[in-house]
Every structure is written in structure tokens, then in C-alpha cells.
N, C-alpha and C. Protein backbone atom coordinates (compact mmCIF):
# COMPACT_ATOMS: atom_id res chain seq x y z
N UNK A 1 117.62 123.85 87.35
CA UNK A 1 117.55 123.36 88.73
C UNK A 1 118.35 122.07 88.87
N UNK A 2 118.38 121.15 87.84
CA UNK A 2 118.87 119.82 87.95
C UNK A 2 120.48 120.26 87.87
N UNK A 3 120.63 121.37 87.14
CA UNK A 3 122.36 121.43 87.28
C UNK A 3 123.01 121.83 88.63
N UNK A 4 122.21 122.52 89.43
CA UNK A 4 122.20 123.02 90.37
C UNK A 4 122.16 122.10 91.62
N UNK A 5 121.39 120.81 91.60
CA UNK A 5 121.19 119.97 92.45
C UNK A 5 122.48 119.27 92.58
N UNK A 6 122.94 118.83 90.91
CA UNK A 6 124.11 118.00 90.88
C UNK A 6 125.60 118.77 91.53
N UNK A 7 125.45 119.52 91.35
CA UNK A 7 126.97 120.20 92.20
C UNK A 7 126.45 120.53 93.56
N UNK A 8 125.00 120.31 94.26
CA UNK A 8 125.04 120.53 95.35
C UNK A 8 125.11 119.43 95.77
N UNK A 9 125.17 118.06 95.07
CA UNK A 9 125.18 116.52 95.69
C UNK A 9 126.84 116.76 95.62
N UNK A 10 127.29 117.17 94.82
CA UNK A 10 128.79 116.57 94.52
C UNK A 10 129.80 117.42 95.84
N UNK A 11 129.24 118.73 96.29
CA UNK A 11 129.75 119.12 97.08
C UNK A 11 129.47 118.32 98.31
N UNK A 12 128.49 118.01 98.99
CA UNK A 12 127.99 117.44 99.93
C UNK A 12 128.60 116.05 100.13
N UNK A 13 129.04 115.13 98.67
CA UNK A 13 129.80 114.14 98.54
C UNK A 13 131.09 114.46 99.32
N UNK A 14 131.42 115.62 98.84
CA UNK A 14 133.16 116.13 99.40
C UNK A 14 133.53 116.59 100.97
N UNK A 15 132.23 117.03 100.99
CA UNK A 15 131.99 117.42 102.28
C UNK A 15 132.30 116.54 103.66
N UNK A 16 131.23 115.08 102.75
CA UNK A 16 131.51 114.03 103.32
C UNK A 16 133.04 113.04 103.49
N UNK A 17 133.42 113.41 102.36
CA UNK A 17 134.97 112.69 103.05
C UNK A 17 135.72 113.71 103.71
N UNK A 18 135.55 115.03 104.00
CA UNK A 18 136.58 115.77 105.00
C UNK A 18 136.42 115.65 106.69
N UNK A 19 134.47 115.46 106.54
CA UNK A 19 133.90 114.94 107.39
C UNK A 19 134.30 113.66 107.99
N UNK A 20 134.61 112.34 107.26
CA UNK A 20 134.97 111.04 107.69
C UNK A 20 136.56 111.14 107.95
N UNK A 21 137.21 112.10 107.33
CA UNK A 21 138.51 112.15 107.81
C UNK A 21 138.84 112.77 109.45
N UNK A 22 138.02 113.51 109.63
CA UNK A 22 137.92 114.37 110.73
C UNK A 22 137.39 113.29 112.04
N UNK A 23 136.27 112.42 111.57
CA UNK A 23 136.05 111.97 112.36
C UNK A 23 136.75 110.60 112.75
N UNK A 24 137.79 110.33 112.03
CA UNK A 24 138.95 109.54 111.76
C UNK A 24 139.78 109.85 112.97
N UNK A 25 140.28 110.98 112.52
CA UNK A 25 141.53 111.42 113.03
C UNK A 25 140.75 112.15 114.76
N UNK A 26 139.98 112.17 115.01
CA UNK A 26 139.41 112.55 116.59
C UNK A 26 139.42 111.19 117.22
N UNK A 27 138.24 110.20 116.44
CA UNK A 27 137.76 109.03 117.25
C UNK A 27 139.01 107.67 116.80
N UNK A 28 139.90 107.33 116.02
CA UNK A 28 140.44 106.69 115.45
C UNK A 28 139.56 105.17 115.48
N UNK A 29 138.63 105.52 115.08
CA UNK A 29 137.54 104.01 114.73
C UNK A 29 137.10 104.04 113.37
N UNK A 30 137.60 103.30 112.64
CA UNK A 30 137.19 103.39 111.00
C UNK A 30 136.08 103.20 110.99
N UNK A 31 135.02 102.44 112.03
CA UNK A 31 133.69 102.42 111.43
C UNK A 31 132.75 103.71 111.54
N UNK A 32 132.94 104.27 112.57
CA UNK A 32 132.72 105.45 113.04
C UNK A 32 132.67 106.66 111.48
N UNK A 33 134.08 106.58 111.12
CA UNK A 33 134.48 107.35 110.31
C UNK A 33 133.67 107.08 108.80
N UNK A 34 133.55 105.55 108.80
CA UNK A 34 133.02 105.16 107.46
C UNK A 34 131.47 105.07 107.29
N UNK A 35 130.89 105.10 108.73
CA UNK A 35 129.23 105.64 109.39
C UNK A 35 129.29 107.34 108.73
N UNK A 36 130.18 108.22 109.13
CA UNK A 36 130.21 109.44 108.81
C UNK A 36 129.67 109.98 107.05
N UNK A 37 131.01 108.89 106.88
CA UNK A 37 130.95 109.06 105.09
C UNK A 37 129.47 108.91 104.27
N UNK A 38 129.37 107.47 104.75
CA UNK A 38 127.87 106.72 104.13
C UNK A 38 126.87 107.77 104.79
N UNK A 39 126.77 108.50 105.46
CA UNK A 39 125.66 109.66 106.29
C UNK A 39 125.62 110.55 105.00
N UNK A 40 126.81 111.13 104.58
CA UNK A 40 126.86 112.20 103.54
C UNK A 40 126.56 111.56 102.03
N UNK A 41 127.11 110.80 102.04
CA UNK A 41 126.84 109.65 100.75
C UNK A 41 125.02 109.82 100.31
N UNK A 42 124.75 109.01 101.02
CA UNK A 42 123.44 109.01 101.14
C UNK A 42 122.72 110.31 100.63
N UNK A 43 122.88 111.29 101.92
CA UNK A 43 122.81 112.93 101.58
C UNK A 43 122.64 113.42 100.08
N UNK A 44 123.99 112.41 99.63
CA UNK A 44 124.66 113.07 98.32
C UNK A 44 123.86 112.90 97.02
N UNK A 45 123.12 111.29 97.38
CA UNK A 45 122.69 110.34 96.03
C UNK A 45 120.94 110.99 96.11
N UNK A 46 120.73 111.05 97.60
CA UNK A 46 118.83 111.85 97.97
C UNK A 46 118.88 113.15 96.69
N UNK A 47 120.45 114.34 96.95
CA UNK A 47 120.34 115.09 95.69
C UNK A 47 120.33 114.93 94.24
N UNK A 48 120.76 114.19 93.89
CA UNK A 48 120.98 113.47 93.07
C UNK A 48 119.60 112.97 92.09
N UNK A 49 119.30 112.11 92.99
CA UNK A 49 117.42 111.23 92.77
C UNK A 49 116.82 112.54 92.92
N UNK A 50 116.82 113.88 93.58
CA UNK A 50 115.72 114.81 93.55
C UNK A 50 115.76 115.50 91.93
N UNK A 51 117.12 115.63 91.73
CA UNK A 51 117.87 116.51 90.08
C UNK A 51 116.92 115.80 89.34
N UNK A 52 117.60 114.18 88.99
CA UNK A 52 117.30 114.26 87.81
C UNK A 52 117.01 112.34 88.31
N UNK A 53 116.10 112.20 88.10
CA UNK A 53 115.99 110.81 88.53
C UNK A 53 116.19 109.71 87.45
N UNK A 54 116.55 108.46 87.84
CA UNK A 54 116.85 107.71 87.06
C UNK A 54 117.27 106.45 87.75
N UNK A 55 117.31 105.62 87.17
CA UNK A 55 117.89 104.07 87.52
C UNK A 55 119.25 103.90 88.34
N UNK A 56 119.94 104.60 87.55
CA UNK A 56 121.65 104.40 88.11
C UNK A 56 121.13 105.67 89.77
N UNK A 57 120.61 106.72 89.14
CA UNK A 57 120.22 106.79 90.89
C UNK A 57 119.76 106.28 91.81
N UNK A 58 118.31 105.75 91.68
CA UNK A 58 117.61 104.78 92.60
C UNK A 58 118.53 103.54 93.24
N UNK A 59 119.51 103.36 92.21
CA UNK A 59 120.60 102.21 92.50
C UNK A 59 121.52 102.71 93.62
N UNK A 60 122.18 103.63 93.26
CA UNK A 60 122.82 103.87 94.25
C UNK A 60 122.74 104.95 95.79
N UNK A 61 121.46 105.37 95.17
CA UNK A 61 120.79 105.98 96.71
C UNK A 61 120.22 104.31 97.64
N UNK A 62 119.84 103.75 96.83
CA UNK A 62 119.67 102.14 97.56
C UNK A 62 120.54 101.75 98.17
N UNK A 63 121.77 101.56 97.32
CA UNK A 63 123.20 100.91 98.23
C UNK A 63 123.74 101.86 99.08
N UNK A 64 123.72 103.00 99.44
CA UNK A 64 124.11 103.94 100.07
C UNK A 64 123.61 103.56 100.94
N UNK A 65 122.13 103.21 101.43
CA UNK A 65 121.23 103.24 102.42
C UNK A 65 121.62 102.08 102.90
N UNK A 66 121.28 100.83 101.68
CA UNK A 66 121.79 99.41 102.37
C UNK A 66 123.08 99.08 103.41
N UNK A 67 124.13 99.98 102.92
CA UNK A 67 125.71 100.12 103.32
C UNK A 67 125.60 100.28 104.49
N UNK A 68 124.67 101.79 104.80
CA UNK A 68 124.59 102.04 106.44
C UNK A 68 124.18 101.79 107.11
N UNK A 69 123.02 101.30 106.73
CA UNK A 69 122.00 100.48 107.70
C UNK A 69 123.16 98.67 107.96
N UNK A 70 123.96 98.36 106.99
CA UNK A 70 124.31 97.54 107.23
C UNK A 70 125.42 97.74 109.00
N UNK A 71 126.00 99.07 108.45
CA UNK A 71 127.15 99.33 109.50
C UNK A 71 126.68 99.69 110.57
């Protein structure tokens, strides 16, 4: 299951930058676009922390969150 989670975060990661490009190239507002990214990001690291949990996850499902809530 945990191998399974990790390529469904890593897709969802990818997902997310075709997503922030898209929403790039419609709205031409980088924050907009970089709101998009950190949406999937996030998404990405929640799969991630569900797989296989650990420190370096909790870390960066944290800053993911911190990032967007910052933007």
C-alpha cells in the first residue's frame, strides 16, 4: 500500500505543476499560479504522511501548509 501511495503523491506532485502552468498561462498572475502548485503540493506530502510516515514528512507536509497559508 505504501508503494502505492508514493507514486500516487508523486503523480499528484506532477499533476500539480501542469496545473500551475495552466493556470499561469490563462490568469498570467504568478501568485495565483504558485497558490495552484502549493494546493497540489500539499495534496502531494497528505499522501505521502498517509504511506509511510515520518519526520522528513511531517516536515514538509508542514511547510507546504505554512507556504500557502502564507500566500
Amino acid at each position: 500500500m505504501s508503494e502505492w501511495l508514493s507514486r500516487a503523491a508523486a503523480l499528484v506532485g506532477v499533476f500539480g505543476l501542469f496545473a500551475a502552468a495552466a493556470a499561469w498561462r490563462l490568469t498570467r498572475i504568478v501568485r495565483q499560479a504558485l497558490a495552484v502548485l502549493l494546493d497540489f503540493l500539499t495534496a502531494a506530502a497528505l499522501l505521502r504522511l498517509a504511506g509511510r510516515p515520518s519526520w522528513d514528512s511531517i516536515v514538509l507536509t508542514a511547510a507546504a501548509i505554512a507556504l500557502r497559508r502564507v500566500l
